[in-house]
PDB file of N, CA and C in Angstrom:
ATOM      1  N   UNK A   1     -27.168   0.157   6.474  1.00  0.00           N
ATOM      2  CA  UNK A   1     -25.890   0.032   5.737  1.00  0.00           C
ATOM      3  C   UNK A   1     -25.505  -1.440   5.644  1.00  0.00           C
ATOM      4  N   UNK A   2     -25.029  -1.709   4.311  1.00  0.00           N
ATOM      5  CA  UNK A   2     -24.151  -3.165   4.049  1.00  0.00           C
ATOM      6  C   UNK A   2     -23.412  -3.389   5.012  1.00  0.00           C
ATOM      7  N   UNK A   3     -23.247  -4.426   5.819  1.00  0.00           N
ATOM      8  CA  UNK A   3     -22.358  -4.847   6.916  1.00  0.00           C
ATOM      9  C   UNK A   3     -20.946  -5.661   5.867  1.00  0.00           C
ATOM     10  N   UNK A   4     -21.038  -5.812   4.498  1.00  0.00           N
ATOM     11  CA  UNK A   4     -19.704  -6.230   3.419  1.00  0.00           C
ATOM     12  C   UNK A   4     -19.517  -4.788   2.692  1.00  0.00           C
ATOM     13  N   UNK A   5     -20.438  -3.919   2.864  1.00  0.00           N
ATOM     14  CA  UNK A   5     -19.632  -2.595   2.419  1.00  0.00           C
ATOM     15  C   UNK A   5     -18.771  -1.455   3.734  1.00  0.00           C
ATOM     16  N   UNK A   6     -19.353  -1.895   4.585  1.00  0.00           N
ATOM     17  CA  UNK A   6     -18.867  -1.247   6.087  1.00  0.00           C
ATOM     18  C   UNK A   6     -17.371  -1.659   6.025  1.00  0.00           C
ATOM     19  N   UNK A   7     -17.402  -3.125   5.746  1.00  0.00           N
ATOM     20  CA  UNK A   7     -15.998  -3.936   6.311  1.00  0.00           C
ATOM     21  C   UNK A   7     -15.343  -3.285   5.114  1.00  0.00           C
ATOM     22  N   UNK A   8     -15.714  -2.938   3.615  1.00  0.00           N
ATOM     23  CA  UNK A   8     -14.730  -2.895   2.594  1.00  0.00           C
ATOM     24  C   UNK A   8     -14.320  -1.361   3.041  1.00  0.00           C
ATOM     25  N   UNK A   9     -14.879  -0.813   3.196  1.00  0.00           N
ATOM     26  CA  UNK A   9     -14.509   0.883   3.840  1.00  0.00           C
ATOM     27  C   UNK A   9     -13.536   0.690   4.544  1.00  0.00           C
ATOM     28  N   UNK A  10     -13.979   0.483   5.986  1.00  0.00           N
ATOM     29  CA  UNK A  10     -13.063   0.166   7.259  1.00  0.00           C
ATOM     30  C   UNK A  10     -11.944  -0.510   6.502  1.00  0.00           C
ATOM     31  N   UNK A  11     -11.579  -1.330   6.229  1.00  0.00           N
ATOM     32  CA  UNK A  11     -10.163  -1.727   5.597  1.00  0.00           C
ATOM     33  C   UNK A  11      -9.314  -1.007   4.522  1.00  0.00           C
ATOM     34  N   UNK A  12     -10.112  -0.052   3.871  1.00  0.00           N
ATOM     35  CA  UNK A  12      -9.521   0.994   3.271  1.00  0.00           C
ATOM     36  C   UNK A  12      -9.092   1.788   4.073  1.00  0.00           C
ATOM     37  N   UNK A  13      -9.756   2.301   5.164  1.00  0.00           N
ATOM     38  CA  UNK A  13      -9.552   3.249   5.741  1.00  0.00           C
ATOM     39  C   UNK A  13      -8.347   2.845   6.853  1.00  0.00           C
ATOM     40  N   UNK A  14      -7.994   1.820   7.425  1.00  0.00           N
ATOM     41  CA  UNK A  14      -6.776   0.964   7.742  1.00  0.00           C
ATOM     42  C   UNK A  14      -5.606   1.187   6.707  1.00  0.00           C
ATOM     43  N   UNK A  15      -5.976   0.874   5.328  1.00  0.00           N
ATOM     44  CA  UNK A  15      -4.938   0.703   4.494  1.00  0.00           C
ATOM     45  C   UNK A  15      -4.576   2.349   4.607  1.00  0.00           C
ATOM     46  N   UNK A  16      -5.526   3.065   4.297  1.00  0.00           N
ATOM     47  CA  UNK A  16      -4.768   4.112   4.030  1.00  0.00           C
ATOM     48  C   UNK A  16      -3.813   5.215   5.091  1.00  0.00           C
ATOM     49  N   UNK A  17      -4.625   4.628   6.390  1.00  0.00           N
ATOM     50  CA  UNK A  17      -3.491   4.959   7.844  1.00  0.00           C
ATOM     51  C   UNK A  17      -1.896   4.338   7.396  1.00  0.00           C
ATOM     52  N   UNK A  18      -2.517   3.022   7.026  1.00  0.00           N
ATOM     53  CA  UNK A  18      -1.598   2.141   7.291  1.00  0.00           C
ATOM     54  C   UNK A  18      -0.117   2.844   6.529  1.00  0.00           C
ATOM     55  N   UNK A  19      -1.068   2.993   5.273  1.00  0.00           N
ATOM     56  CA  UNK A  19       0.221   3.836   4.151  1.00  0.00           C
ATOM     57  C   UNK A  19       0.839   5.008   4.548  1.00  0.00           C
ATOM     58  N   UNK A  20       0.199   5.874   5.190  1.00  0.00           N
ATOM     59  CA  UNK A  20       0.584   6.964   5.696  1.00  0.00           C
ATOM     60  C   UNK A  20       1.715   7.297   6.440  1.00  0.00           C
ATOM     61  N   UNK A  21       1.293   6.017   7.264  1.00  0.00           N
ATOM     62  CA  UNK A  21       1.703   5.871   8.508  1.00  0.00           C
ATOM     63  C   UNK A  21       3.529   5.443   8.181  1.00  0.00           C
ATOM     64  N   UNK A  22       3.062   4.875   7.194  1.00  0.00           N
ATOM     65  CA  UNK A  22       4.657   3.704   6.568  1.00  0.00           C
ATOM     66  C   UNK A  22       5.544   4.438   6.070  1.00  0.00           C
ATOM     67  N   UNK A  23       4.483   5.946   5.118  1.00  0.00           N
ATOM     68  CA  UNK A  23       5.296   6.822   4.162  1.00  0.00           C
ATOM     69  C   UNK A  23       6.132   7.860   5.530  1.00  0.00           C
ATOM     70  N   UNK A  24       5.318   8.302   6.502  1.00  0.00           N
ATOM     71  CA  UNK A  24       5.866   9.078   7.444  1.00  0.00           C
ATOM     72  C   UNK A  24       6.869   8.332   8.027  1.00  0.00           C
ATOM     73  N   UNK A  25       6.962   7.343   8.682  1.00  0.00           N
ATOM     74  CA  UNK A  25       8.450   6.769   9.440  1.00  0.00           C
ATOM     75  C   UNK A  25       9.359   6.505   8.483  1.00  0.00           C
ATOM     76  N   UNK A  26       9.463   6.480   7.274  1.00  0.00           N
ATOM     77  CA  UNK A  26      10.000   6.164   6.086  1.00  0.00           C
ATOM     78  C   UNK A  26      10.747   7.286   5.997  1.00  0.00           C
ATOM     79  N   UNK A  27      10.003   8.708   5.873  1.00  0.00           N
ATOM     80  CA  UNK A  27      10.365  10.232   5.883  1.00  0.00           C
ATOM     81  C   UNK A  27      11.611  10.410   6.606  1.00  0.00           C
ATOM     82  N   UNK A  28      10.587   9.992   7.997  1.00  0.00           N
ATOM     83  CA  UNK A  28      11.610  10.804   8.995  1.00  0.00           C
ATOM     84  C   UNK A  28      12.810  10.398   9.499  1.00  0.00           C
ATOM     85  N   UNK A  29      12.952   8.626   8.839  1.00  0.00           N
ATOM     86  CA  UNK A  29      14.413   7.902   9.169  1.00  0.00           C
ATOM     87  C   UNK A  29      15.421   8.631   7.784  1.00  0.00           C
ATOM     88  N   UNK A  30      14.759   8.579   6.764  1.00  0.00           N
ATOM     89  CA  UNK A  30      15.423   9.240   5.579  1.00  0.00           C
ATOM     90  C   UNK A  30      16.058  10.598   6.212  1.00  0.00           C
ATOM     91  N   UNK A  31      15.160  11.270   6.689  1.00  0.00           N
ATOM     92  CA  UNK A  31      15.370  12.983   7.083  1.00  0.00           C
ATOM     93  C   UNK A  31      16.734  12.916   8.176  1.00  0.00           C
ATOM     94  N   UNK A  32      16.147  11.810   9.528  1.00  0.00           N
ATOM     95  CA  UNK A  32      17.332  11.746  10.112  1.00  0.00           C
ATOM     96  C   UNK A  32      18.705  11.371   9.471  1.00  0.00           C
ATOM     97  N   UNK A  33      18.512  10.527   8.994  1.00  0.00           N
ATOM     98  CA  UNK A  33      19.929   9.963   8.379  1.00  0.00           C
ATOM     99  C   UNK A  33      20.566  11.514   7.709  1.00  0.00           C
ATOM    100  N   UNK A  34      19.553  11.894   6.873  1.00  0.00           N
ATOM    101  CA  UNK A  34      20.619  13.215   6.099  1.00  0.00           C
ATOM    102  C   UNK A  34      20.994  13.962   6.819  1.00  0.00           C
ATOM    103  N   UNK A  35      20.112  14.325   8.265  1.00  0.00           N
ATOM    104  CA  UNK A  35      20.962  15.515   8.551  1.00  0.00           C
ATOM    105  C   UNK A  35      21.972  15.038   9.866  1.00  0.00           C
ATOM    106  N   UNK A  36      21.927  13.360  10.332  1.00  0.00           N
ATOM    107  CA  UNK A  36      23.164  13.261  11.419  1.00  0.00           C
ATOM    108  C   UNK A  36      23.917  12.315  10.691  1.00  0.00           C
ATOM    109  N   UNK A  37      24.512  12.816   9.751  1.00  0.00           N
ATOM    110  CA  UNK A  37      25.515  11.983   8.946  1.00  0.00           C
ATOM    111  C   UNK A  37      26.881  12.640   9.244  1.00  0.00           C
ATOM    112  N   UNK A  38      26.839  13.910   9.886  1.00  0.00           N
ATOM    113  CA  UNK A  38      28.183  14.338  10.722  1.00  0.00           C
ATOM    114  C   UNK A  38      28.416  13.754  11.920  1.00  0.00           C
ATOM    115  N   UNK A  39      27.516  13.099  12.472  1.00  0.00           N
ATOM    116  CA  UNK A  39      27.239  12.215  13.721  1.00  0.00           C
ATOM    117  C   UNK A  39      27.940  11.053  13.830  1.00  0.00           C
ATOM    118  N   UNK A  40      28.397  10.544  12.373  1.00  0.00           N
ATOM    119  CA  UNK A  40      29.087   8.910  12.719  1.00  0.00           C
ATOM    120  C   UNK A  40      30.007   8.473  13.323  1.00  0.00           C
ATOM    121  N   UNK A  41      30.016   7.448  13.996  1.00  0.00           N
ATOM    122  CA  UNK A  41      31.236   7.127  14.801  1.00  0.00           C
ATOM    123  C   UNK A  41      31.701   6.066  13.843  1.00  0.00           C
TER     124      UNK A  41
END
């Protein structure tokens, strides 16, 4: 195997954790906020 096609994979495969990863904590601060908005002090 290409050791410059290995690396172009592997960094996709980073990016696409990476995105995942960004879209999920993104989610779940959105999600919190909507449902403890009776919560505010």
């Amino acid at each position: 195997m290409d050791s410059d096609f290995f690396s172009h994979v592997l960094l996709g495969i980073v990016g696409v954790i990476t995105l995942v990863g960004a879209v999920g904590v993104v989610g779940a601060l959105f999600s919190m906020g909507r449902h403890s908005g009776y919560d505010k002090h």
